[in-house]
C-alpha atoms as a PDB file:
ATOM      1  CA  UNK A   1    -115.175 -94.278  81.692  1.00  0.00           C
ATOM      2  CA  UNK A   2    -118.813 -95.156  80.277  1.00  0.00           C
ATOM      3  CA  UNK A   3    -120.260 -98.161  81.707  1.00  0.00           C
ATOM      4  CA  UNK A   4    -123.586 -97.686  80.699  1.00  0.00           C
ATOM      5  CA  UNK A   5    -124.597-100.158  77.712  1.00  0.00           C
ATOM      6  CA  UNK A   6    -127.811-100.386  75.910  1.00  0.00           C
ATOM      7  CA  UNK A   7    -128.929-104.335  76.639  1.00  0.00           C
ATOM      8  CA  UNK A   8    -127.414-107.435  77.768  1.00  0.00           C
ATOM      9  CA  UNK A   9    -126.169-108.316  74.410  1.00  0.00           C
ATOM     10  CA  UNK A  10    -124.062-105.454  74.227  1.00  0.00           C
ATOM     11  CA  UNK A  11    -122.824-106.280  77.524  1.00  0.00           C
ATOM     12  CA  UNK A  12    -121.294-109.983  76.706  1.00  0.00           C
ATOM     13  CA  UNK A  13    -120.353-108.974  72.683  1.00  0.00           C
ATOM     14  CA  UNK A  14    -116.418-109.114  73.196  1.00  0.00           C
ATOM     15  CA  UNK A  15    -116.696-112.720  75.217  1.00  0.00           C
ATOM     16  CA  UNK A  16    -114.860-115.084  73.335  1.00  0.00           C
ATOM     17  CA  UNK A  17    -114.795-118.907  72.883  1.00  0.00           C
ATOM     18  CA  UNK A  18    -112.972-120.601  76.200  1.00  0.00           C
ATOM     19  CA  UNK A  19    -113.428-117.616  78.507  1.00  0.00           C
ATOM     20  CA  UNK A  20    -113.305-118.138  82.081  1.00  0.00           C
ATOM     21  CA  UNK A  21    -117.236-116.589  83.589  1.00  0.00           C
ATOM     22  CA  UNK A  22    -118.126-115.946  87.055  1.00  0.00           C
ATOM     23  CA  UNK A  23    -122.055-116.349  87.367  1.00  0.00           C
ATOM     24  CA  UNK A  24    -123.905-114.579  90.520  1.00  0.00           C
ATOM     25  CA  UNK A  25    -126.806-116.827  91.690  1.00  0.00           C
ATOM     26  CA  UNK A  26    -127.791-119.247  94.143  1.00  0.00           C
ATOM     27  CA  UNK A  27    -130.165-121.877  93.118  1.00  0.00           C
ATOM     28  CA  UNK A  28    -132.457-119.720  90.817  1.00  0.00           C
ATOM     29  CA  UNK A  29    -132.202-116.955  93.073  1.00  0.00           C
ATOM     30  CA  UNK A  30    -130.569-113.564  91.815  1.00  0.00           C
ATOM     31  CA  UNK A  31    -128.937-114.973  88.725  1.00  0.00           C
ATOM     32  CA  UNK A  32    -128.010-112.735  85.324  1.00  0.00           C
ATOM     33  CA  UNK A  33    -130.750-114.262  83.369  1.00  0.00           C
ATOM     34  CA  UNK A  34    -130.954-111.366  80.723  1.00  0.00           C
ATOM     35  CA  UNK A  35    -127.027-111.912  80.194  1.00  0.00           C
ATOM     36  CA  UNK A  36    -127.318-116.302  80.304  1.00  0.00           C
ATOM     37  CA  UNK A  37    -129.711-115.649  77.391  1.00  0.00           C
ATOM     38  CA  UNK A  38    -127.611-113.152  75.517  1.00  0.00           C
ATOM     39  CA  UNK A  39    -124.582-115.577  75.982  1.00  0.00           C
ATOM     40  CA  UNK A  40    -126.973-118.507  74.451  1.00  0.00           C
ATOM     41  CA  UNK A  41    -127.175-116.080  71.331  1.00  0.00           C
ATOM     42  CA  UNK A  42    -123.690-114.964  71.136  1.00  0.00           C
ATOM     43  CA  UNK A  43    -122.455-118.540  70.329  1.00  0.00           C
ATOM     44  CA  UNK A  44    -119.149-118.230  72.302  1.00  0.00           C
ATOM     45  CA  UNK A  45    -118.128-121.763  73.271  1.00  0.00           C
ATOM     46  CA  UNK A  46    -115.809-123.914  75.348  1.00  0.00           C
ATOM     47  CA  UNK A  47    -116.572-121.828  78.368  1.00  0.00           C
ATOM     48  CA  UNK A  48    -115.855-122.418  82.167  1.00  0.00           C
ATOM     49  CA  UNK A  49    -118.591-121.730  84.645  1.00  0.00           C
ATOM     50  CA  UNK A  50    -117.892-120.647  87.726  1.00  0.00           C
ATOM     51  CA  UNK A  51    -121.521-120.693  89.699  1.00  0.00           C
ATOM     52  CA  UNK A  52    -122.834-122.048  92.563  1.00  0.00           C
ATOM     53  CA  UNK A  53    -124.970-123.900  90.483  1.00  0.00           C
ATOM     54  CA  UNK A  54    -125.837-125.328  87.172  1.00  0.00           C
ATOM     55  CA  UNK A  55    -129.333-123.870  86.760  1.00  0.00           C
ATOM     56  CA  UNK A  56    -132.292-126.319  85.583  1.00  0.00           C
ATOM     57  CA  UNK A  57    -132.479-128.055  82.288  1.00  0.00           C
ATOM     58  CA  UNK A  58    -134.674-124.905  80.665  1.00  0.00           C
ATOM     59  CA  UNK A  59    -133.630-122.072  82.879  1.00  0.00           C
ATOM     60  CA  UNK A  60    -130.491-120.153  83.690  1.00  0.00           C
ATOM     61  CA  UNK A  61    -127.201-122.354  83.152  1.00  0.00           C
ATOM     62  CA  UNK A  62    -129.511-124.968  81.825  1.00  0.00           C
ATOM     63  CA  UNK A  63    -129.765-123.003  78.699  1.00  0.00           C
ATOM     64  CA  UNK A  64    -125.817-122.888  78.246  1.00  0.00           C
ATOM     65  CA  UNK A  65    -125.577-126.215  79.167  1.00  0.00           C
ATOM     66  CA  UNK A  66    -127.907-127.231  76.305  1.00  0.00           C
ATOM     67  CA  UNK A  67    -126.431-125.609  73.685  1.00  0.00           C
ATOM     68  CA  UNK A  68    -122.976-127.491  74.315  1.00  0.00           C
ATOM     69  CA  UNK A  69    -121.341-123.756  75.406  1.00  0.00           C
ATOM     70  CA  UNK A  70    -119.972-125.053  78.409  1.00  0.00           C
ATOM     71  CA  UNK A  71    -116.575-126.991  78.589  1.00  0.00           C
ATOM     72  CA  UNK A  72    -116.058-127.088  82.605  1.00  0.00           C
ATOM     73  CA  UNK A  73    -118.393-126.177  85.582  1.00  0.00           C
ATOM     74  CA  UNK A  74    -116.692-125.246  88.851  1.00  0.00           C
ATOM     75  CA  UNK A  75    -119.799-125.534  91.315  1.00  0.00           C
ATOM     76  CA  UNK A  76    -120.440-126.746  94.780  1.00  0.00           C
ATOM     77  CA  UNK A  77    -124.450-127.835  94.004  1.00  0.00           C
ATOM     78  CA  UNK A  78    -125.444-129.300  90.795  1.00  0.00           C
ATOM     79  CA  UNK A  79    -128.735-131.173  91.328  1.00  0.00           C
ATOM     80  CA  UNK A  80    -131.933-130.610  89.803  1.00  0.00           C
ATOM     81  CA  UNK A  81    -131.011-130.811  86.155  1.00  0.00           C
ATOM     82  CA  UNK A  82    -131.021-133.754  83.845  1.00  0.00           C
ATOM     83  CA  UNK A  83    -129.213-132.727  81.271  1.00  0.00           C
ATOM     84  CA  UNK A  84    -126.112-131.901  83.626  1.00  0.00           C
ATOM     85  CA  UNK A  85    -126.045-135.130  84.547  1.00  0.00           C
ATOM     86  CA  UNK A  86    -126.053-136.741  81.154  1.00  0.00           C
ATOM     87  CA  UNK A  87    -123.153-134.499  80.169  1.00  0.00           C
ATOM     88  CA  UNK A  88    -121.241-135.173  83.042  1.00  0.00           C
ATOM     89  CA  UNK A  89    -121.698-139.333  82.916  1.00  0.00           C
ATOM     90  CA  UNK A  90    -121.136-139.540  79.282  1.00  0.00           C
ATOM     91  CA  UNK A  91    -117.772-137.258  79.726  1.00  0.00           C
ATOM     92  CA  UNK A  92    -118.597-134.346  77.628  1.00  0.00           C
ATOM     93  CA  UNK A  93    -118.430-131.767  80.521  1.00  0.00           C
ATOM     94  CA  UNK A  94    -115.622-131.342  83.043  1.00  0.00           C
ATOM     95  CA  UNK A  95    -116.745-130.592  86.443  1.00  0.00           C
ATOM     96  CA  UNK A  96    -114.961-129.630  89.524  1.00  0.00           C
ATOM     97  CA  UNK A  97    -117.385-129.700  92.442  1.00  0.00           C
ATOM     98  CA  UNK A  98    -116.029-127.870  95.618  1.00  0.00           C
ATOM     99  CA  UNK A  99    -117.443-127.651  99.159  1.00  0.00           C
ATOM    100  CA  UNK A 100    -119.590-124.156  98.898  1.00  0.00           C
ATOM    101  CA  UNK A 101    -117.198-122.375 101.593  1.00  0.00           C
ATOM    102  CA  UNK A 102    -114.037-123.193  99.775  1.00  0.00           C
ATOM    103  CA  UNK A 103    -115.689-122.123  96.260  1.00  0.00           C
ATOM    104  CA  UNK A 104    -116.745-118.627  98.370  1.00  0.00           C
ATOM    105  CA  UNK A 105    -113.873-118.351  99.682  1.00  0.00           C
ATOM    106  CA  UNK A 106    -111.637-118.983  96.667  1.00  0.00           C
ATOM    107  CA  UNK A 107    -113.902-116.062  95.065  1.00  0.00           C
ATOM    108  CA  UNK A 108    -113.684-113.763  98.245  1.00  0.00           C
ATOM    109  CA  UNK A 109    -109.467-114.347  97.973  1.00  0.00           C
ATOM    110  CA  UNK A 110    -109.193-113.723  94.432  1.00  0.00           C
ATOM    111  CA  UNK A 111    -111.071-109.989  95.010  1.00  0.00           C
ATOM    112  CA  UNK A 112    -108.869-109.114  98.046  1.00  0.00           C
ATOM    113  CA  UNK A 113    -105.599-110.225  96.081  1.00  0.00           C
ATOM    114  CA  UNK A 114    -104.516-113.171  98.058  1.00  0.00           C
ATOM    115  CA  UNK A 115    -103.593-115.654  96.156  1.00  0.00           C
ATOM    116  CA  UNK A 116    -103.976-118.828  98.311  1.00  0.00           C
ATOM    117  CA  UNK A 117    -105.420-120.084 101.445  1.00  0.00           C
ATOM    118  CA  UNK A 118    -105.403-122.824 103.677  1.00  0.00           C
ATOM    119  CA  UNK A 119    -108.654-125.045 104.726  1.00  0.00           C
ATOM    120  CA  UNK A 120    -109.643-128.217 106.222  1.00  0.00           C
ATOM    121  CA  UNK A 121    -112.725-128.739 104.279  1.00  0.00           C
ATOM    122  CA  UNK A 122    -111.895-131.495 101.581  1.00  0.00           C
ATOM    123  CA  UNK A 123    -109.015-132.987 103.583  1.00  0.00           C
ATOM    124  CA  UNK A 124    -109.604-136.751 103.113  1.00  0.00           C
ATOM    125  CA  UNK A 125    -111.303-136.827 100.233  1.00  0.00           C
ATOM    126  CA  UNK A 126    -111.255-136.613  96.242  1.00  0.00           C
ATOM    127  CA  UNK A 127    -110.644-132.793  96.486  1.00  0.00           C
ATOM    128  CA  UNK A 128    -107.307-133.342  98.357  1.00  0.00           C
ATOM    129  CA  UNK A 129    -105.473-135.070  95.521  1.00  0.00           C
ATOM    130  CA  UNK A 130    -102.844-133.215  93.868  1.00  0.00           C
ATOM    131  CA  UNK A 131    -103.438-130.388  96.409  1.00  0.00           C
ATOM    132  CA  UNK A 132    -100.611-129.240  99.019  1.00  0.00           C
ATOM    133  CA  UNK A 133    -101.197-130.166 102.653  1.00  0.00           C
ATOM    134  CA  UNK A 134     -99.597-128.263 105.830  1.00  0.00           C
ATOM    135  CA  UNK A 135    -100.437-128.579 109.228  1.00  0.00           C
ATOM    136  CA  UNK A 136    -101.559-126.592 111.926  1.00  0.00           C
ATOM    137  CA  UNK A 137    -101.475-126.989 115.452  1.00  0.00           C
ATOM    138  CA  UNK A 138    -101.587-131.137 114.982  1.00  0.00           C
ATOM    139  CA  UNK A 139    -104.463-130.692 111.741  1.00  0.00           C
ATOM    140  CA  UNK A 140    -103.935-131.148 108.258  1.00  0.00           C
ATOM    141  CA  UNK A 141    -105.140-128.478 106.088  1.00  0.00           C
ATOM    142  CA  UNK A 142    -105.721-128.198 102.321  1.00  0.00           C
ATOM    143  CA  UNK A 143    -103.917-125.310 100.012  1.00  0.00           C
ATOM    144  CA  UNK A 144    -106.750-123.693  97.990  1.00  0.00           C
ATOM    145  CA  UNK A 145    -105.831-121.482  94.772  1.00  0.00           C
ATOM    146  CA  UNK A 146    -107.892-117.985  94.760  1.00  0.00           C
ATOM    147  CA  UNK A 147    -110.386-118.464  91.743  1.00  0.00           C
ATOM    148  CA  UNK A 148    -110.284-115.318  89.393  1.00  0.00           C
ATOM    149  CA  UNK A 149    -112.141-114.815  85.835  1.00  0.00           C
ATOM    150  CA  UNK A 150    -111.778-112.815  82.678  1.00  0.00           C
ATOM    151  CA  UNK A 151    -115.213-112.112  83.440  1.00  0.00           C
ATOM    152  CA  UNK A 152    -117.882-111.595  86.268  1.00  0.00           C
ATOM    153  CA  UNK A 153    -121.445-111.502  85.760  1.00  0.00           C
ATOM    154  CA  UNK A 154    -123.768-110.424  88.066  1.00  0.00           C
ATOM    155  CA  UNK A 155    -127.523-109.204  88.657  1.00  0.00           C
ATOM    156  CA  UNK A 156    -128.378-106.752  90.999  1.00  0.00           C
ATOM    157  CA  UNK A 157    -131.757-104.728  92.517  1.00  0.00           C
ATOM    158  CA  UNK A 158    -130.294-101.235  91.586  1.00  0.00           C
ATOM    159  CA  UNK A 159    -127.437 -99.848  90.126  1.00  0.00           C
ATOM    160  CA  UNK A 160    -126.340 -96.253  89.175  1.00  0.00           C
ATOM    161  CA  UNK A 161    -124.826 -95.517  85.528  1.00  0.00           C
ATOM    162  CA  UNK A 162    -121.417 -95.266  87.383  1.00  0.00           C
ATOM    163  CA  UNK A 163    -121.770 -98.861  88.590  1.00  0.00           C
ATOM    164  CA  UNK A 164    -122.662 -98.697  92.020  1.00  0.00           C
ATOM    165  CA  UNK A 165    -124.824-101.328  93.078  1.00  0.00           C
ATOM    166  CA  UNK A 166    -127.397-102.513  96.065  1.00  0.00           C
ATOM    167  CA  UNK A 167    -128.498-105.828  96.251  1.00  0.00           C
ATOM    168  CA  UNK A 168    -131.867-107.239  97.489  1.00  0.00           C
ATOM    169  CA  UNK A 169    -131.895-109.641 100.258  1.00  0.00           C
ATOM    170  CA  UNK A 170    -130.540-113.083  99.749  1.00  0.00           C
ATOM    171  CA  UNK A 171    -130.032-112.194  95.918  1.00  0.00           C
ATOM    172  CA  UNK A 172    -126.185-110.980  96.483  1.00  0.00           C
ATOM    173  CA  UNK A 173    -125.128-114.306  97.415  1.00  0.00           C
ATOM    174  CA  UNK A 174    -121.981-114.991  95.353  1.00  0.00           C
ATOM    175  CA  UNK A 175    -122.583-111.658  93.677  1.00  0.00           C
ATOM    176  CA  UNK A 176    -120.553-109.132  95.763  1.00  0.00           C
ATOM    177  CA  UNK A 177    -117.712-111.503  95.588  1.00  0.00           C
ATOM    178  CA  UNK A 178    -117.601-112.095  92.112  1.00  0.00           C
ATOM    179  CA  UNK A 179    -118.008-109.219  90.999  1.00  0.00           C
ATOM    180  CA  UNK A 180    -114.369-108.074  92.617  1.00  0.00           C
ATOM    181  CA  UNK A 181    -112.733-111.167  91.064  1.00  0.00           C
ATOM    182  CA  UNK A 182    -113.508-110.790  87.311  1.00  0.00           C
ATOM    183  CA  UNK A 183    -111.001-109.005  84.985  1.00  0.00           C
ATOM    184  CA  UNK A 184    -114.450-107.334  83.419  1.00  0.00           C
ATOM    185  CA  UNK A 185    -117.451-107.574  85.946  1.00  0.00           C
ATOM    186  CA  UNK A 186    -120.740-106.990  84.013  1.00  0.00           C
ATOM    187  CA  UNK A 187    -123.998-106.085  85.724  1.00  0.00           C
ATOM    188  CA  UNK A 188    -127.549-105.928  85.195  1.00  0.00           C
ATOM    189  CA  UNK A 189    -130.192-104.210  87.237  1.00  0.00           C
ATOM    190  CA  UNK A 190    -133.745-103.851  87.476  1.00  0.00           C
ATOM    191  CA  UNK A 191    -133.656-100.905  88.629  1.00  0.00           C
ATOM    192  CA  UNK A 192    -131.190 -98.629  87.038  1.00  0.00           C
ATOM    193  CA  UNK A 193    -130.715 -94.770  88.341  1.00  0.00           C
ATOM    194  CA  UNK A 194    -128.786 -91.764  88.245  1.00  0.00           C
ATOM    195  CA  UNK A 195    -125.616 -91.224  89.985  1.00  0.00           C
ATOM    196  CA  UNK A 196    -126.508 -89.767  94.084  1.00  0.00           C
ATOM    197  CA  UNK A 197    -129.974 -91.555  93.970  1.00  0.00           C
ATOM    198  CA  UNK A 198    -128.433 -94.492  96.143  1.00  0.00           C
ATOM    199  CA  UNK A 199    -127.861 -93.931  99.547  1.00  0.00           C
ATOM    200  CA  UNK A 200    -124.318 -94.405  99.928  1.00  0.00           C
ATOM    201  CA  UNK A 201    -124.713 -96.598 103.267  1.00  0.00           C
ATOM    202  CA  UNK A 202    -126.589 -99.058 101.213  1.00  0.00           C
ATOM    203  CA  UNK A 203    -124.083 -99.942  98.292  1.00  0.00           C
ATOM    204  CA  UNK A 204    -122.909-103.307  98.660  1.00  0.00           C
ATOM    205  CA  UNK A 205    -120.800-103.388  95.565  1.00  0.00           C
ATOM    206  CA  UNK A 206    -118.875-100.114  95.020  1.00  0.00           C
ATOM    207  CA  UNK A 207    -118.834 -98.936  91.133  1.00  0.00           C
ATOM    208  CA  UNK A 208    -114.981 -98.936  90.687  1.00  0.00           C
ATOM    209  CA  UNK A 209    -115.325-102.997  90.883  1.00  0.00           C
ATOM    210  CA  UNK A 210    -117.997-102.478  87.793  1.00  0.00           C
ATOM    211  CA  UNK A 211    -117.525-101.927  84.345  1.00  0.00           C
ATOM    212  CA  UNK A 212    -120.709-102.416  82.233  1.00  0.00           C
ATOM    213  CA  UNK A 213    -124.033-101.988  83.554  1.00  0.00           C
ATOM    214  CA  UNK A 214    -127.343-101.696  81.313  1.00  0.00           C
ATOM    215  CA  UNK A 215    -131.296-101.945  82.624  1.00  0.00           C
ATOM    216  CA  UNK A 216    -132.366-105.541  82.877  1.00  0.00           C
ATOM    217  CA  UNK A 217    -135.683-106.713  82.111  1.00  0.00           C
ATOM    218  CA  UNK A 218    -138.610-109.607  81.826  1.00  0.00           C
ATOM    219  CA  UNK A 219    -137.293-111.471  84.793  1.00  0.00           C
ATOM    220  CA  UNK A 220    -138.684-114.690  85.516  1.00  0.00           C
ATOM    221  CA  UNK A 221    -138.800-114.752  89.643  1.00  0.00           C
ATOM    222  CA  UNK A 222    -139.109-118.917  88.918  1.00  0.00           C
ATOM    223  CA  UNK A 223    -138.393-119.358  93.065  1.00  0.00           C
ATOM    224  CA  UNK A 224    -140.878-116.564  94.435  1.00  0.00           C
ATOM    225  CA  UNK A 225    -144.321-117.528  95.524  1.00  0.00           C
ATOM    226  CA  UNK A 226    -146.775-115.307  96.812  1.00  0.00           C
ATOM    227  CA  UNK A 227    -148.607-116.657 100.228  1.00  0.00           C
ATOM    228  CA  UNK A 228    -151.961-115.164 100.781  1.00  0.00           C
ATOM    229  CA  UNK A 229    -155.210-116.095 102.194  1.00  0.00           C
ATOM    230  CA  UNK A 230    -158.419-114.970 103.042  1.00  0.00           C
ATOM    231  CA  UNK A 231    -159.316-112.517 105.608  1.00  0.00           C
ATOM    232  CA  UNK A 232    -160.680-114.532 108.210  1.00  0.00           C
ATOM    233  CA  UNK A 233    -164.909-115.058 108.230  1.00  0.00           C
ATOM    234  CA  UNK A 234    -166.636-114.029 110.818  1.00  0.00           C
END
């Protein structure tokens, strides 16, 4: 099977209008930004998010959100952008906001093939309604669904043209998750290399979970600073 596709363009050209996306990311950090831009272009429309987050109003989901793509967010952190908020008070965008374990979990299930599970976080509350409730040992606990997608979309450090890829620090967040709980995972690199250059030890997401990959480029960094001073005077 070839994975390998020329650009991120190429890479999102079959996702149609109402299509269920996973996004890798937290905050700004390790988010597909070559493939949000390429979705901005495509047009496709009446999507549902599935991201930790909502970007900011000019950067990552921002731009999606901007453009009117995006139907429903499912999201467990959506400050920091305006224009989220106008959408969601003025009832143009549909939002289900989930406590951030539940939403990783609900990922993490849908990859292993469970298909529900049962937690305590949201018992109580708004999230609980319409939602079964069992107990355990004298505590109620909530029934979450496992969250799937028709597609995944995630950014990695390095990949190899068969799909294996390595993540850098904090940046595989959500990533490794989602990207075993889309029906298509997509992935970008900034580093992309021939199959044996990665040490196999090191491969966080293994390539049978990936099916396009391409070599991403121009990104942003918009959360990493550089700290330096001067040598101290003597």
């Amino acid at each position: 099977m070839k994975k390998l596709v020329a650009d991120a363009d190429e890479a999102v050209r079959d996702i149609p209008d109402a299509a269920v996306i996973m996004l890798g990311g937290f905050g700004l950090c390790g988010i597909p930004e070559n493939c949000i831009d390429a979705l901005t272009r495509s047009g496709a429309r009446h999507l549902t998010c599935i991201s930790n987050n909502a970007g900011v109003d000019d950067f990552g989901l921002g731009l999606l959100l901007k453009t009117r793509q995006i139907k429903k967010m499912i999201s467990s952190y959506v400050g920091e952008n305006a224009e989220f908020e106008r959408q969601l008070l003025s009832g143009e965008l549909e939002v289900d906001l989930l406590p951030q374990g539940t939403l990783a979990t609900r990922i993490q299930m849908a990859g292993m093939g469970i298909p529900a599970f049962f937690t305590p976080a949201g018992y109580g509350t708004e999230i609980a309604i319409g939602k079964e409730v069992r107990e355990f040992h004298g505590k109620p606990y909530l029934m979450e669904l496992a969250l799937h997608a028709d597609f995944a979309i995630v950014k990695a450090w390095k990949g190899d043209t068969l799909g294996n890829l390595v993540f850098r620090k904090t940046t595989r967040n959500f990533s490794t998750s989602m990207a075993k709980a889309g029906n298509i995972t997509i992935a970008e690199v900034e580093h992309l290399v021939q199959p044996g250059e990665l040490d196999p030890d090191q491969v966080q997401v293994p390539g049978i979970y990936v099916h396009r990959i391409f070599q991403g480029g121009n990104y942003q960094r918009r959360i990493e600073r550089p700290t330096v001073r001067l040598a101290d005077s003597k």
